[in-house]
PDB file of N, CA and C in Angstrom:
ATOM      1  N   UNK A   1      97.836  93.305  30.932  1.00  0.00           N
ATOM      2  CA  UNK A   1      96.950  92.194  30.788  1.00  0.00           C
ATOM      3  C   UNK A   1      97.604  90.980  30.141  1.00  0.00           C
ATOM      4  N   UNK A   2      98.946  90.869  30.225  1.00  0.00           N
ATOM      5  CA  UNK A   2      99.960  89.604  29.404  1.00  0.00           C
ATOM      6  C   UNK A   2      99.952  88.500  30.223  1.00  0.00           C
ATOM      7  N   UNK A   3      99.831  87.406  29.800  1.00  0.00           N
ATOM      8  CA  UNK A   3     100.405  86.426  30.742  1.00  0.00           C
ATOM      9  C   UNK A   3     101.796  86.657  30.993  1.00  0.00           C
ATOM     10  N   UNK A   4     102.112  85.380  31.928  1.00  0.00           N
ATOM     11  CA  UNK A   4     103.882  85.477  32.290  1.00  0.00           C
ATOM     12  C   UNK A   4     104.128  84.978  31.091  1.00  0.00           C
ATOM     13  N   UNK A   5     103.831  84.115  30.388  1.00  0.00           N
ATOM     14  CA  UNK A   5     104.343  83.476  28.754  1.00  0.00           C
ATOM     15  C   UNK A   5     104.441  84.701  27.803  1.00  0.00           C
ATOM     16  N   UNK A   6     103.177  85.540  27.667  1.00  0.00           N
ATOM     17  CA  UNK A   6     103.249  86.477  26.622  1.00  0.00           C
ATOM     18  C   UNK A   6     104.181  87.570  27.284  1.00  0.00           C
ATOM     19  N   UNK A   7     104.557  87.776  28.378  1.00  0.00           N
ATOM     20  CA  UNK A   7     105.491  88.462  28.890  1.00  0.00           C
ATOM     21  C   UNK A   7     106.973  88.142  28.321  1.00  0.00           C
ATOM     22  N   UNK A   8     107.529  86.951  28.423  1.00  0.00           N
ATOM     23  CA  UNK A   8     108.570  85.634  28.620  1.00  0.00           C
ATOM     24  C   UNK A   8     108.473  86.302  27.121  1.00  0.00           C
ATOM     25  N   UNK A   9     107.476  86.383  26.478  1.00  0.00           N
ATOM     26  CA  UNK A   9     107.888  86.165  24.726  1.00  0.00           C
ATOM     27  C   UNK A   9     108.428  87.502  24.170  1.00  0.00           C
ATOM     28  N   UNK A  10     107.009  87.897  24.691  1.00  0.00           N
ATOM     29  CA  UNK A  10     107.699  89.625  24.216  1.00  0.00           C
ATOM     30  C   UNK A  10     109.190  90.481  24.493  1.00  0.00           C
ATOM     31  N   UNK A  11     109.618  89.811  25.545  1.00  0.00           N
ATOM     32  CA  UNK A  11     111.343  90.292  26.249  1.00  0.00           C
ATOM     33  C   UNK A  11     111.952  89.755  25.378  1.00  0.00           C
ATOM     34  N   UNK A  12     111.501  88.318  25.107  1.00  0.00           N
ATOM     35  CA  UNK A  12     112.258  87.550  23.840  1.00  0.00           C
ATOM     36  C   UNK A  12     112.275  88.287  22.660  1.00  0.00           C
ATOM     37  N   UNK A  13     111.085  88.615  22.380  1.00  0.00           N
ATOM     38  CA  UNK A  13     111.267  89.283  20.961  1.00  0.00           C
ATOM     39  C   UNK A  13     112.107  90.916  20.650  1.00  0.00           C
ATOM     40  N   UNK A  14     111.674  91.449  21.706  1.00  0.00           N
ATOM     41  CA  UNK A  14     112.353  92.827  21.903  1.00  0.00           C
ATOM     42  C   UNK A  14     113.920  92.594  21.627  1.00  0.00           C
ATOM     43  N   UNK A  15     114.784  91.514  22.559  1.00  0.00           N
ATOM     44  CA  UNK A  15     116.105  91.362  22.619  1.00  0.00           C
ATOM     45  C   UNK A  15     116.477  91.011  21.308  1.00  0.00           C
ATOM     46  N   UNK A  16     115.787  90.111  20.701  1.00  0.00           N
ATOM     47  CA  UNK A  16     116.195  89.443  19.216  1.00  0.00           C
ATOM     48  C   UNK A  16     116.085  90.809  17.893  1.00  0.00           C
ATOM     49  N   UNK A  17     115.700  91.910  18.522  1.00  0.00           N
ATOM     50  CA  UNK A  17     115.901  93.087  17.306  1.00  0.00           C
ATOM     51  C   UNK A  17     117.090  94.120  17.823  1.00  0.00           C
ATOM     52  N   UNK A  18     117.486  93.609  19.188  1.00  0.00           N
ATOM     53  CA  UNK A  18     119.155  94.510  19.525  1.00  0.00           C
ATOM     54  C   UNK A  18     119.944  94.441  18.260  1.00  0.00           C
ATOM     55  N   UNK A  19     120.484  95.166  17.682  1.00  0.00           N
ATOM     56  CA  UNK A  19     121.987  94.904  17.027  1.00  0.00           C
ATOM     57  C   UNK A  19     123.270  94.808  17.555  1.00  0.00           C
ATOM     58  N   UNK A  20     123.796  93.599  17.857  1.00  0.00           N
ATOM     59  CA  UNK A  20     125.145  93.016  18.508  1.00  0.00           C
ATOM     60  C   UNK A  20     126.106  94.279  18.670  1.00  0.00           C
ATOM     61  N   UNK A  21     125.965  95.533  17.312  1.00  0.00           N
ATOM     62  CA  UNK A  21     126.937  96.457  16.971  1.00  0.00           C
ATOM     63  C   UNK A  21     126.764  97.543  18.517  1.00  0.00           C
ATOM     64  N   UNK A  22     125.920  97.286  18.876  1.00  0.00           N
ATOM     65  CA  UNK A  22     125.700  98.108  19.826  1.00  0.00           C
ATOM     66  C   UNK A  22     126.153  97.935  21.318  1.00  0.00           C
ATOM     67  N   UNK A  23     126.164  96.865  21.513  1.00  0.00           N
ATOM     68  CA  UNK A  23     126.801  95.901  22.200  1.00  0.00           C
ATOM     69  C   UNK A  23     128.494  96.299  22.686  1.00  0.00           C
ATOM     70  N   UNK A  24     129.145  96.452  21.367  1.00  0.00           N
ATOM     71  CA  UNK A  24     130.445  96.855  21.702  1.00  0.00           C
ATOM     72  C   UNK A  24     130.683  98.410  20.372  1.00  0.00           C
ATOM     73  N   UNK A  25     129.671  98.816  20.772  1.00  0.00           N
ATOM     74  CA  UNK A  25     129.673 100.419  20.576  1.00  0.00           C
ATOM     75  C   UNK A  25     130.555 100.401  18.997  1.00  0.00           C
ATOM     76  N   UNK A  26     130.298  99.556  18.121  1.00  0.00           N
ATOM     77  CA  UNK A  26     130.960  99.382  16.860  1.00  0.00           C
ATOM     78  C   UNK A  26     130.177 100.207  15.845  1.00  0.00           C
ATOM     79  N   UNK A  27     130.687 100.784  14.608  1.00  0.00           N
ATOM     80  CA  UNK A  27     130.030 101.767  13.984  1.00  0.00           C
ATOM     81  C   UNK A  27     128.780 101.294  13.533  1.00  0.00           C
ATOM     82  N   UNK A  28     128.152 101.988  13.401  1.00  0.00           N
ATOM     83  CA  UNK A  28     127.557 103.357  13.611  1.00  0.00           C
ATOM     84  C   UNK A  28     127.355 103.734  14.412  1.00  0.00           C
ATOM     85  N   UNK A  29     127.545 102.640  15.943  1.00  0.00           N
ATOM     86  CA  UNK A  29     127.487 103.347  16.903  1.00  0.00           C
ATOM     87  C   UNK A  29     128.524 103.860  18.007  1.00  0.00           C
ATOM     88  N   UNK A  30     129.541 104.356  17.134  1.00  0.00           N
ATOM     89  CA  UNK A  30     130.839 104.550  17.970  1.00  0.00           C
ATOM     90  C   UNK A  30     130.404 106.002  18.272  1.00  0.00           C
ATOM     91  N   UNK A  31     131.234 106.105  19.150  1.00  0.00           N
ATOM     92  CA  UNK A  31     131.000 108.075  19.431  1.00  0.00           C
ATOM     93  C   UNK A  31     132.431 108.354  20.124  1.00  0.00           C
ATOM     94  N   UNK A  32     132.597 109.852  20.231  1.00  0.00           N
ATOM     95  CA  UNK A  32     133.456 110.843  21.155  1.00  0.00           C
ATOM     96  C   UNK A  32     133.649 110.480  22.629  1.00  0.00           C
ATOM     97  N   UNK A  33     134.245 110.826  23.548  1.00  0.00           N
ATOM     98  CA  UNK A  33     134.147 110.932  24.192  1.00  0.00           C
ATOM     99  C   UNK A  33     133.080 111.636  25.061  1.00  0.00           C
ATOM    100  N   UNK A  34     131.955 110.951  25.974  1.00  0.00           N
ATOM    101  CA  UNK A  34     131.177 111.900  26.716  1.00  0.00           C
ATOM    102  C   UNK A  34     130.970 111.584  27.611  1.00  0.00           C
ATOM    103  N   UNK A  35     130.673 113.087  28.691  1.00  0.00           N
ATOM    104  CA  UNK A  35     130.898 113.592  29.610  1.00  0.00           C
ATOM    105  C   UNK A  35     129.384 113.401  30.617  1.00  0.00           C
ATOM    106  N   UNK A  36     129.278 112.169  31.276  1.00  0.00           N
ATOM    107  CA  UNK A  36     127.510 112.287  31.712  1.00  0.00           C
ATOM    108  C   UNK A  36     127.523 112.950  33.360  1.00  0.00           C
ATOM    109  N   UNK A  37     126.718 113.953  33.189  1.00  0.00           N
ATOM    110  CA  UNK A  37     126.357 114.681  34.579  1.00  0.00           C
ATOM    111  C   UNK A  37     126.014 113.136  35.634  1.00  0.00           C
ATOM    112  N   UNK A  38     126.634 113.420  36.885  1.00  0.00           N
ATOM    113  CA  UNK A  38     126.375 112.354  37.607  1.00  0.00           C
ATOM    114  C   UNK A  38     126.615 113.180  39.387  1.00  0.00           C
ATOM    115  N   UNK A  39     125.439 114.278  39.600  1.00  0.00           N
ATOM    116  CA  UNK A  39     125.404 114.610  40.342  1.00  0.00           C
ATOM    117  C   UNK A  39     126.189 115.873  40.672  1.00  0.00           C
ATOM    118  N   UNK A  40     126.435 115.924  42.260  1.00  0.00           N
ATOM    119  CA  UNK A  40     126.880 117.403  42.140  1.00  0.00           C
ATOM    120  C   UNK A  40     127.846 116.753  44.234  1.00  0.00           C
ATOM    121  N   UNK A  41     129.108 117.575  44.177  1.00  0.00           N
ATOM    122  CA  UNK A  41     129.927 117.303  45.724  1.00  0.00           C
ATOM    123  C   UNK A  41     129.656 119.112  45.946  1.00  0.00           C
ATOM    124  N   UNK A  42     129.228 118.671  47.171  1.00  0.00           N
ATOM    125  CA  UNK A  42     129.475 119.999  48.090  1.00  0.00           C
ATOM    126  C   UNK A  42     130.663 120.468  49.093  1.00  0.00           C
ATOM    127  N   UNK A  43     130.412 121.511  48.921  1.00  0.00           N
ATOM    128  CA  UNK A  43     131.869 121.930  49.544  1.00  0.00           C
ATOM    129  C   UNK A  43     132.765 121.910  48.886  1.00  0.00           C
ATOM    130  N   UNK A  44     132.661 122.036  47.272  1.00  0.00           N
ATOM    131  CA  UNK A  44     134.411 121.868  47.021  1.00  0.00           C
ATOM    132  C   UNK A  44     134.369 123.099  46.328  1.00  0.00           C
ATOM    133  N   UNK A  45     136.120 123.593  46.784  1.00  0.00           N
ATOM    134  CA  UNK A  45     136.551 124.888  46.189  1.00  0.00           C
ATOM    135  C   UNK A  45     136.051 125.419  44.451  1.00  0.00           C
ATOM    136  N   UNK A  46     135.456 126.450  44.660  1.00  0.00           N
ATOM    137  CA  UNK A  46     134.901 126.709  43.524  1.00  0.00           C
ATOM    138  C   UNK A  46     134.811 128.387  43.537  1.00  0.00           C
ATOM    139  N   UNK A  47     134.733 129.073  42.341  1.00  0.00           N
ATOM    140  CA  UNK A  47     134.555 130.994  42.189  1.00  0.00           C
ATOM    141  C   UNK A  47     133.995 130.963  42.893  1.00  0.00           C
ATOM    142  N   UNK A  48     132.710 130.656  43.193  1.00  0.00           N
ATOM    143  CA  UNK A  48     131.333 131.236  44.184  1.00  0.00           C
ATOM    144  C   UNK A  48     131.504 130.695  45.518  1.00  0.00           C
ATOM    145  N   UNK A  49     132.788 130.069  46.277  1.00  0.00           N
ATOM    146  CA  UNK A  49     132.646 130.177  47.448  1.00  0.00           C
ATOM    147  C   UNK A  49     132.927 128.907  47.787  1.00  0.00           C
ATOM    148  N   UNK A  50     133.481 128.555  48.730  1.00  0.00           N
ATOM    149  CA  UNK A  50     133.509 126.873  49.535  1.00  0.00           C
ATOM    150  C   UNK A  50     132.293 126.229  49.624  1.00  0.00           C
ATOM    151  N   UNK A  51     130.928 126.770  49.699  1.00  0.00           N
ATOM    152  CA  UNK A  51     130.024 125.595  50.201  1.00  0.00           C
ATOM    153  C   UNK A  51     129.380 125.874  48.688  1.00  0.00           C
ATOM    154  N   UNK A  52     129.497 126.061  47.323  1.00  0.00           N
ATOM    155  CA  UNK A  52     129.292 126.143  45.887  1.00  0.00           C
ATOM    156  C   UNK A  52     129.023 124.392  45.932  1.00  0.00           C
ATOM    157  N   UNK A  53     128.103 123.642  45.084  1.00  0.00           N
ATOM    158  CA  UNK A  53     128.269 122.599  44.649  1.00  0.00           C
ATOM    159  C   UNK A  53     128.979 122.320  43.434  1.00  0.00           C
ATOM    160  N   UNK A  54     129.954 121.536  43.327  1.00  0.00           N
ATOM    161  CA  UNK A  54     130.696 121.143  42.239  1.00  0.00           C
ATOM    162  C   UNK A  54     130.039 120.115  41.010  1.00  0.00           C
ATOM    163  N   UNK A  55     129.769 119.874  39.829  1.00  0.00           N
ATOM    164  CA  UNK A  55     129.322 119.233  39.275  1.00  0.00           C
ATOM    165  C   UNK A  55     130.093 118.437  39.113  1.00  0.00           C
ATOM    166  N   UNK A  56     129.891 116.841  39.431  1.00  0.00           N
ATOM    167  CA  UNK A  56     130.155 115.710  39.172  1.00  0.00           C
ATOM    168  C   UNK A  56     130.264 114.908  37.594  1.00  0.00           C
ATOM    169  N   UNK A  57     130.916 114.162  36.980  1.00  0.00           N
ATOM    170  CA  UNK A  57     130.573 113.469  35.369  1.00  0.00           C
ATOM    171  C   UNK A  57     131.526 112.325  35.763  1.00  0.00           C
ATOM    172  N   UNK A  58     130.463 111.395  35.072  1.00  0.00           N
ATOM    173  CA  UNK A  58     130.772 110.236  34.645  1.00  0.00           C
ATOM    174  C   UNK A  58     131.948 110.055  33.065  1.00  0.00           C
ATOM    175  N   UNK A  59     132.941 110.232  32.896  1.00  0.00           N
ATOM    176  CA  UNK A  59     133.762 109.526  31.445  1.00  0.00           C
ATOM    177  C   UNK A  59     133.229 108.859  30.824  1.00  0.00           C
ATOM    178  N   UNK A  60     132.928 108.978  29.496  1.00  0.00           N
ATOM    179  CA  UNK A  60     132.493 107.839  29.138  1.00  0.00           C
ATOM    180  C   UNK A  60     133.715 107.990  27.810  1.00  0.00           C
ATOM    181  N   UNK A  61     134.405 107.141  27.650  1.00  0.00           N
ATOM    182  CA  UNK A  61     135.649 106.872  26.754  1.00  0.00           C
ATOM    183  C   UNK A  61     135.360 107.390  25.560  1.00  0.00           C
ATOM    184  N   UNK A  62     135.923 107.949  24.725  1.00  0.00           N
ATOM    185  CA  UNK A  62     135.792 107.876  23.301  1.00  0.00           C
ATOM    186  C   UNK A  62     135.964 106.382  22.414  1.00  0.00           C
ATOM    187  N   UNK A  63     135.334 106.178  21.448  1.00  0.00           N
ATOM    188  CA  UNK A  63     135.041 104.431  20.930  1.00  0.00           C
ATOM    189  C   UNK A  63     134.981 104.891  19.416  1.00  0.00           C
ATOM    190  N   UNK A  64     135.762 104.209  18.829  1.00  0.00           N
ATOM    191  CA  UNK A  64     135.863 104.454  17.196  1.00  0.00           C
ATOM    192  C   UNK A  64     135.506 103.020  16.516  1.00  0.00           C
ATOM    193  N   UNK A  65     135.702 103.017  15.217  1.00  0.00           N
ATOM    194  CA  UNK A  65     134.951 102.285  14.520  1.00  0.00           C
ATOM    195  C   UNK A  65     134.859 100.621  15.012  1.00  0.00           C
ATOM    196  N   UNK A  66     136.013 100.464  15.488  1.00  0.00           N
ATOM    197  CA  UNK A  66     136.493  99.253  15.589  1.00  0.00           C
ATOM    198  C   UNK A  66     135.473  98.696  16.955  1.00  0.00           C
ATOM    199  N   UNK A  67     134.899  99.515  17.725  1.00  0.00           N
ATOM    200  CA  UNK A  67     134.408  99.250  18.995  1.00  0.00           C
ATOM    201  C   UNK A  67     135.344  99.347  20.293  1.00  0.00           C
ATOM    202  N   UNK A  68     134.680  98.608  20.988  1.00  0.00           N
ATOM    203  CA  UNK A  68     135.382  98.467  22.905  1.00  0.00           C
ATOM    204  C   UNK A  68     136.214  97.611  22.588  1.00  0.00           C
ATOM    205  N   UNK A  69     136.116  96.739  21.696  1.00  0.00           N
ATOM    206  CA  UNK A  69     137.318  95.455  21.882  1.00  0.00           C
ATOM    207  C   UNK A  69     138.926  95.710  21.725  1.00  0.00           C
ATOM    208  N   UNK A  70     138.958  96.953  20.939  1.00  0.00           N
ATOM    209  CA  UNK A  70     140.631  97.593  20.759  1.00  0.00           C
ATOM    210  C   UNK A  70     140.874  98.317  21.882  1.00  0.00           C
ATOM    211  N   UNK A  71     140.156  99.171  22.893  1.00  0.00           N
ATOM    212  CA  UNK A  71     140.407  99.535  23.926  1.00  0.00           C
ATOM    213  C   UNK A  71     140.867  98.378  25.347  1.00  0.00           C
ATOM    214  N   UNK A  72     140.453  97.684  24.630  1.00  0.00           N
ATOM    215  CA  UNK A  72     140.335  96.502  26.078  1.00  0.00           C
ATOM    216  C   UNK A  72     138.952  96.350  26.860  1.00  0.00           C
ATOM    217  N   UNK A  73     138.205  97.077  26.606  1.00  0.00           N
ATOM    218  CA  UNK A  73     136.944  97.034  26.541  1.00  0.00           C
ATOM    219  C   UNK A  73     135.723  96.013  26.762  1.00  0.00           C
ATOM    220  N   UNK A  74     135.091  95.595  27.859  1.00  0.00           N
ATOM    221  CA  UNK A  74     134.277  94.575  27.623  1.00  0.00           C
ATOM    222  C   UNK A  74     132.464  94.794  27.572  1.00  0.00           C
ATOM    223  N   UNK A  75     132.142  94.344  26.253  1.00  0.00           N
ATOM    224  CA  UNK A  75     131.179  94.631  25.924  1.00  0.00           C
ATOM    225  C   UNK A  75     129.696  95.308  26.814  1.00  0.00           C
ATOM    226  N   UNK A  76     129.029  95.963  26.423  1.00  0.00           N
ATOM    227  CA  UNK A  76     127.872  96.930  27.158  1.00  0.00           C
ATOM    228  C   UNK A  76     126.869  95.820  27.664  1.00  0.00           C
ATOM    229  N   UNK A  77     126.878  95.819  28.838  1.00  0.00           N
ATOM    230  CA  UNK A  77     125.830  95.361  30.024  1.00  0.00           C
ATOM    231  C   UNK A  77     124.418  95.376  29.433  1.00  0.00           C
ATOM    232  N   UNK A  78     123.316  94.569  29.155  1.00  0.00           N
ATOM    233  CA  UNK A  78     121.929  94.823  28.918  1.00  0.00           C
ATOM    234  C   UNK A  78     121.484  95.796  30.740  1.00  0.00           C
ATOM    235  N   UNK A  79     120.879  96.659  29.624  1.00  0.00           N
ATOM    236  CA  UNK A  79     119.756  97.781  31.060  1.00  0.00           C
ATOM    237  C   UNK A  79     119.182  96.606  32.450  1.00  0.00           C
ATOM    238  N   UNK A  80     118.474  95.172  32.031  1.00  0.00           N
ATOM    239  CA  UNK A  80     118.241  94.669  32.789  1.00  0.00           C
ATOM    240  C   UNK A  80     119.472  94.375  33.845  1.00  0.00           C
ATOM    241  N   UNK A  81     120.825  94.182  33.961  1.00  0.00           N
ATOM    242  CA  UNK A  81     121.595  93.254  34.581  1.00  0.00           C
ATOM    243  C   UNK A  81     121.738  94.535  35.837  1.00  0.00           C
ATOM    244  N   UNK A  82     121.560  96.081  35.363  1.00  0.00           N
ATOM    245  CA  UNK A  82     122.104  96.743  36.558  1.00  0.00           C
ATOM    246  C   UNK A  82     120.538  97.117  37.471  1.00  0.00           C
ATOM    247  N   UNK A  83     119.174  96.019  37.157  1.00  0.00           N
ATOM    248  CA  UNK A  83     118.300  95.819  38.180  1.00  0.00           C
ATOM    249  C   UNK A  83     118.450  95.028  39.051  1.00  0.00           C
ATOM    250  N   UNK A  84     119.476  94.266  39.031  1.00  0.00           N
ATOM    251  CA  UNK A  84     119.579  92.979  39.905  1.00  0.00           C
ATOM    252  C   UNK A  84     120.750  93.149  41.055  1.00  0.00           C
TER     253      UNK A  84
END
């Protein structure tokens, strides 16, 4: 029941409580390396047989205190940019 303004505002306000640190995965929000399930290839050689599905993963780098910027790293995409 928002207008497009109270819409327009509220995105505004939501973004203005991001913390930048997060942005380039800087502590507290650094982490390990992890491993994201990203589906599954069929047919590939596996114990249980040739037509076994193989589980697929996405890398996701390990990131220490310093952030993405010592890796070479360029900062984390907002959720909106990969709707467009």
């Amino acid at each position: 029941g928002l207008t497009a303004q109270e819409q327009a505002d509220l995105v505004a306000f939501m973004k203005s409580l991001t913390d930048e640190r997060v942005r380039f995965e800087e502590a507290p929000f650094d982490h390990p390396q992890l491993l994201i399930p990203h589906g599954h290839q069929l047919g590939a050689h596996h114990q249980l047989g040739s037509m076994a599905a193989e589980d697929q993963v996405e890398i996701l780098p390990a990131v220490g205190q310093q952030g993405r910027a010592p890796l070479g790293l360029p900062p984390l995409q907002p959720f909106e940019a990969g709707l467009r």
